[in-house]
N, C-alpha and C. Protein backbone atom coordinates (compact mmCIF):
# COMPACT_ATOMS: atom_id res chain seq x y z
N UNK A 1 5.26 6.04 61.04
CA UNK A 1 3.97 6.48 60.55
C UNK A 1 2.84 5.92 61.42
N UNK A 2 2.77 4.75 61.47
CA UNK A 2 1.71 4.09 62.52
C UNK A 2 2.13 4.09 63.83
N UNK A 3 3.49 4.46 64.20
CA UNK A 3 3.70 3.96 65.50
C UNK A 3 2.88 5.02 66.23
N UNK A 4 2.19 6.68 65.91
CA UNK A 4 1.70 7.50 66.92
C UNK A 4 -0.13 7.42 66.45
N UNK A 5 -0.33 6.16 66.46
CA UNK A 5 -1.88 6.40 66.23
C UNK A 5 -2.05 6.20 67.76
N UNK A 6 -2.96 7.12 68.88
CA UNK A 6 -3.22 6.72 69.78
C UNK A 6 -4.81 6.54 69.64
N UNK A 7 -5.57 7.01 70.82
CA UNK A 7 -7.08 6.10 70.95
C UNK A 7 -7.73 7.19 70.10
N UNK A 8 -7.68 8.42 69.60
CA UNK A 8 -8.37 8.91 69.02
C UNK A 8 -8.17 8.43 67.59
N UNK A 9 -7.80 7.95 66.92
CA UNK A 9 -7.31 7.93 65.69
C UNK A 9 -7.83 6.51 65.74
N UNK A 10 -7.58 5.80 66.62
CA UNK A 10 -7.81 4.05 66.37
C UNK A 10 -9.57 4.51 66.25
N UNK A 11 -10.40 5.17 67.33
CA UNK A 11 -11.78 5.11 67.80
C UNK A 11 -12.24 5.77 66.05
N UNK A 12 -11.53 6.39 65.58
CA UNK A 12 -11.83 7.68 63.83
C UNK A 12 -11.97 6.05 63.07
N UNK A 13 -11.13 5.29 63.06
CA UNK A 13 -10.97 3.97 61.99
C UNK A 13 -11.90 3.53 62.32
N UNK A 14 -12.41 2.55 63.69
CA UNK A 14 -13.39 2.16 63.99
C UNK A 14 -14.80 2.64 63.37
N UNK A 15 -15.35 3.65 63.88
CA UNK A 15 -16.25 4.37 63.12
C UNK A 15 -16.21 4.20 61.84
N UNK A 16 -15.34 4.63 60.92
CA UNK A 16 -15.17 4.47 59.62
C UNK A 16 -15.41 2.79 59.13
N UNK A 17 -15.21 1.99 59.62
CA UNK A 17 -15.21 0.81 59.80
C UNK A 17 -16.76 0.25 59.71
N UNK A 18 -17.36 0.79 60.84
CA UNK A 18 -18.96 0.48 61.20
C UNK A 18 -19.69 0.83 59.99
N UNK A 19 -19.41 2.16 59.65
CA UNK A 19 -20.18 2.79 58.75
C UNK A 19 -19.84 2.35 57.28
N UNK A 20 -18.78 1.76 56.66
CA UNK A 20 -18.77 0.90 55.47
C UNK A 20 -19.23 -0.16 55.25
N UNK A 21 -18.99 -0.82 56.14
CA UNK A 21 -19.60 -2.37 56.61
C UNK A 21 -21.00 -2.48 57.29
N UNK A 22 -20.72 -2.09 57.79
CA UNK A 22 -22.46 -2.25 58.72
C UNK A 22 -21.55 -3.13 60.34
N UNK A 23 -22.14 -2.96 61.62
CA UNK A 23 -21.65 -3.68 62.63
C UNK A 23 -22.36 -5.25 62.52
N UNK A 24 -23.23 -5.30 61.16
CA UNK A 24 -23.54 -6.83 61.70
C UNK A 24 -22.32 -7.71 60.93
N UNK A 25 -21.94 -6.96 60.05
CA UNK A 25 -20.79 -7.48 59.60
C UNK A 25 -19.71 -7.68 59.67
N UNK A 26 -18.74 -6.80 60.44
CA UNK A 26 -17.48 -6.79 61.16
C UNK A 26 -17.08 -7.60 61.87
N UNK A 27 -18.04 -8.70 62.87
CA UNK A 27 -17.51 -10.24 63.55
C UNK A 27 -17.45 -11.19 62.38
N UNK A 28 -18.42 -10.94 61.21
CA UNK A 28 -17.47 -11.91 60.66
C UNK A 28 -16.44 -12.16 59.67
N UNK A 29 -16.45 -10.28 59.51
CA UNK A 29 -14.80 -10.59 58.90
C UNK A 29 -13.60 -10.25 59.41
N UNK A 30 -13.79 -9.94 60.89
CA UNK A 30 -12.66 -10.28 61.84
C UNK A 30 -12.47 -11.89 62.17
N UNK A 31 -13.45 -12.36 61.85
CA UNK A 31 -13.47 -14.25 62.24
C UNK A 31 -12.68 -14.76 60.76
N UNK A 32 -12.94 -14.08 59.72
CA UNK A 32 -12.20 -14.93 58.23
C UNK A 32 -10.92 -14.21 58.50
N UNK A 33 -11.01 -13.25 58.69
CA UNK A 33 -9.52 -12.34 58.80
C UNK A 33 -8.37 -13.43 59.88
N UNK A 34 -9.17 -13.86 61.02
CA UNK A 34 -8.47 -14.80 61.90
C UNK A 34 -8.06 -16.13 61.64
N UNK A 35 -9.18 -17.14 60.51
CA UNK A 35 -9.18 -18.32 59.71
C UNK A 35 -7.38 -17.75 59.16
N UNK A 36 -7.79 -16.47 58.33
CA UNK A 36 -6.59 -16.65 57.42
C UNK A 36 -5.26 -16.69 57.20
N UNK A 37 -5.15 -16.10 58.44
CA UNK A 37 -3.68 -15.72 59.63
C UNK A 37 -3.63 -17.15 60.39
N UNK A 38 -4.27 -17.92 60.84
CA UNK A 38 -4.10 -18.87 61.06
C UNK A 38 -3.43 -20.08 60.12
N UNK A 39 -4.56 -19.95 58.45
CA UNK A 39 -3.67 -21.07 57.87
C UNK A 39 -2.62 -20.55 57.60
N UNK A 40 -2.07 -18.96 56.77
CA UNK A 40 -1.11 -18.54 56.50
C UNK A 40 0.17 -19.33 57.80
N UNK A 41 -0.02 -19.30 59.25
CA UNK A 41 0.77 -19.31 59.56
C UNK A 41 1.09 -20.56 60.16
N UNK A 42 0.29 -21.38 59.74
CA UNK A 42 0.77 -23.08 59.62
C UNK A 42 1.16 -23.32 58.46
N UNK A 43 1.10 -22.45 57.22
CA UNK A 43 1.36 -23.28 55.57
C UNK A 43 2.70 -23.14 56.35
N UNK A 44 3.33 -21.51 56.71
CA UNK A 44 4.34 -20.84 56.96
C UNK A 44 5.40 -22.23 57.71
N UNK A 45 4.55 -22.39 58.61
CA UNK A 45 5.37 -23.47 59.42
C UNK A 45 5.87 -24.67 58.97
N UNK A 46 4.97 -25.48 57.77
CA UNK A 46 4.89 -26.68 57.42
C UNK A 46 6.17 -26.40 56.22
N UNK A 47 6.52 -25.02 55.36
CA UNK A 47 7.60 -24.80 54.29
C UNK A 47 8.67 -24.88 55.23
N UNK A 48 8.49 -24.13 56.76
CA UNK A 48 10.25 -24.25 57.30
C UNK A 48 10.47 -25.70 57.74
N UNK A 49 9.66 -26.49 58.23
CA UNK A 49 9.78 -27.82 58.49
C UNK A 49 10.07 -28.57 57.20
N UNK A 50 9.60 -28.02 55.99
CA UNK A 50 10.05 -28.71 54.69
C UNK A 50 11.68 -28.82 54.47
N UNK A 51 11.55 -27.58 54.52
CA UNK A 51 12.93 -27.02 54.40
C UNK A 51 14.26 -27.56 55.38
N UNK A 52 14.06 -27.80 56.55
CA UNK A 52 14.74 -28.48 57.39
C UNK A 52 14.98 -29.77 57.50
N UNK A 53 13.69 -30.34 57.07
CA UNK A 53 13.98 -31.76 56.73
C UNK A 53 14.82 -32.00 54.98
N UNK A 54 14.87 -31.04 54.17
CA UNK A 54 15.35 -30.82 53.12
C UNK A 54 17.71 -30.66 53.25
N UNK A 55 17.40 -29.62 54.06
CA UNK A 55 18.68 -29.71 54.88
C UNK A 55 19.47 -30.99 55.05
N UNK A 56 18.48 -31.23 56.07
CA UNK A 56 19.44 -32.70 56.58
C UNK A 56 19.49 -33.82 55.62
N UNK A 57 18.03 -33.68 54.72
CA UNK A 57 18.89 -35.17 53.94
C UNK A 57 19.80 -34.73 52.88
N UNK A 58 19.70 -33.67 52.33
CA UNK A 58 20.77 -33.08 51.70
C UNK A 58 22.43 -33.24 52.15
N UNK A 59 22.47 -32.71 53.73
CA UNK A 59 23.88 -33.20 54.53
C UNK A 59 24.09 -34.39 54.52
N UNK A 60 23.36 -35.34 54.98
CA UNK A 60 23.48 -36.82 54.82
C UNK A 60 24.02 -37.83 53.67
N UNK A 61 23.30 -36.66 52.80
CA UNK A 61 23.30 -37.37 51.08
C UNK A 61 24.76 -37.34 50.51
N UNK A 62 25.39 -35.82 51.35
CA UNK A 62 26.45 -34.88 50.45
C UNK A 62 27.86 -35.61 51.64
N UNK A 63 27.18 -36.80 52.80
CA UNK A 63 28.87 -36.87 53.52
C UNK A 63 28.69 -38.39 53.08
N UNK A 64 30.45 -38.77 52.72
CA UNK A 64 30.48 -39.49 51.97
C UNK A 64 30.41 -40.98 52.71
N UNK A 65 30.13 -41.95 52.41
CA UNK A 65 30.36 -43.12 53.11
C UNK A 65 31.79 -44.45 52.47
N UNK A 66 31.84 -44.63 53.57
CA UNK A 66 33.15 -45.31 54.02
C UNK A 66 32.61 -46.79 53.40
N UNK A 67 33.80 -46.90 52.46
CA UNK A 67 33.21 -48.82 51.99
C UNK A 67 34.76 -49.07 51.86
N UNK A 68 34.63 -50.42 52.61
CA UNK A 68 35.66 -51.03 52.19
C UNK A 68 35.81 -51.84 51.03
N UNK A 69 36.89 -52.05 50.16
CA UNK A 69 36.69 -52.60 49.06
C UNK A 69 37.37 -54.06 48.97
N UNK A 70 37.42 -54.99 48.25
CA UNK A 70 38.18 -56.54 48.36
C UNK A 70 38.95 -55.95 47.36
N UNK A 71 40.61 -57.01 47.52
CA UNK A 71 41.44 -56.89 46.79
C UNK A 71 41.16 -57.21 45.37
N UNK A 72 41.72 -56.46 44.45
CA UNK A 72 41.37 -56.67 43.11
C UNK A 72 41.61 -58.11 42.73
N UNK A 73 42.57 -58.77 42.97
CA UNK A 73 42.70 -60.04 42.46
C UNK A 73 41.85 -60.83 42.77
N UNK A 74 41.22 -61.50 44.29
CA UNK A 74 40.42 -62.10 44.83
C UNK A 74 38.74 -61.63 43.57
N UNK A 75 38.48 -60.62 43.60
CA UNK A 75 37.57 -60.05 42.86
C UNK A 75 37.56 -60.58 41.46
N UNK A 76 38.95 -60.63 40.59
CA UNK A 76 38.81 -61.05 39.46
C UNK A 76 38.83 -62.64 39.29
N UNK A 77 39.37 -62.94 40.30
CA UNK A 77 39.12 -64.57 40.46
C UNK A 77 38.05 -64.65 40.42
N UNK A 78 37.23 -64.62 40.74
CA UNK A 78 35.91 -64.90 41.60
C UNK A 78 34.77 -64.15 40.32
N UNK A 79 35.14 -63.80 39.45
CA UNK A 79 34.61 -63.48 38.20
C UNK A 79 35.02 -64.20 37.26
N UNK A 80 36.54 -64.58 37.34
CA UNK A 80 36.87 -66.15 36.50
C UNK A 80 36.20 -66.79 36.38
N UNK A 81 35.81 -67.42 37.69
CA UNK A 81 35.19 -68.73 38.08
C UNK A 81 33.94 -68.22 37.66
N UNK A 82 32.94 -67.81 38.07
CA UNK A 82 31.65 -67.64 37.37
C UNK A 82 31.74 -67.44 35.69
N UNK A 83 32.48 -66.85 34.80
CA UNK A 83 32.63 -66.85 33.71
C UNK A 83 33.01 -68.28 33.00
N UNK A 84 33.88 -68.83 33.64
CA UNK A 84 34.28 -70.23 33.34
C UNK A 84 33.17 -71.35 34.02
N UNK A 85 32.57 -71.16 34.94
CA UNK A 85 31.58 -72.19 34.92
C UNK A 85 30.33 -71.86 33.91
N UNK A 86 29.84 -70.90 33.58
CA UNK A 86 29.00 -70.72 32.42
C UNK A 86 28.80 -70.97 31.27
N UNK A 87 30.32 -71.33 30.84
CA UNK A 87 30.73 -72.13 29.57
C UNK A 87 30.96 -73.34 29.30
């Protein structure tokens, strides 16, 4: 649909353009029009950077870590002794 607008059709909008707005007005809402595409496309950037940093601590979170454990006996000794010196 848009892909066959050539210069006559763009120059028809233009006009139409001037004459709703007025030309003193059109720089500056091609200048907010530009503000807004701009933040749009840093919020844009700052959600995929969310998101990526969301990723990885997610992977990080989800691989498991390696602990070694002491033998159970040594362990329950060693809870003896603190139980029995408390008393």
């Amino acid at each position: 649909m848009f892909g066959k607008l050539g210069a006559p059709e763009i120059l028809l909008i233009l006009v139409v353009l001037i004459m709703l707005f007025g030309a003193k007005r059109l720089p500056g809402m091609a200048r907010s029009l530009g503000q807004s595409l701009r933040i749009l496309k840093s919020e844009t950037d700052a959600m995929r950077d969310r998101d990526a940093e969301e990723d990885a601590t997610t992977t990080a979170a989800s691989t498991p870590e390696i602990v070694e454990s002491k033998p159970l006996a040594a362990s329950t000794a060693a809870t003896h002794k603190i139980v029995s010196s408390s008393h």
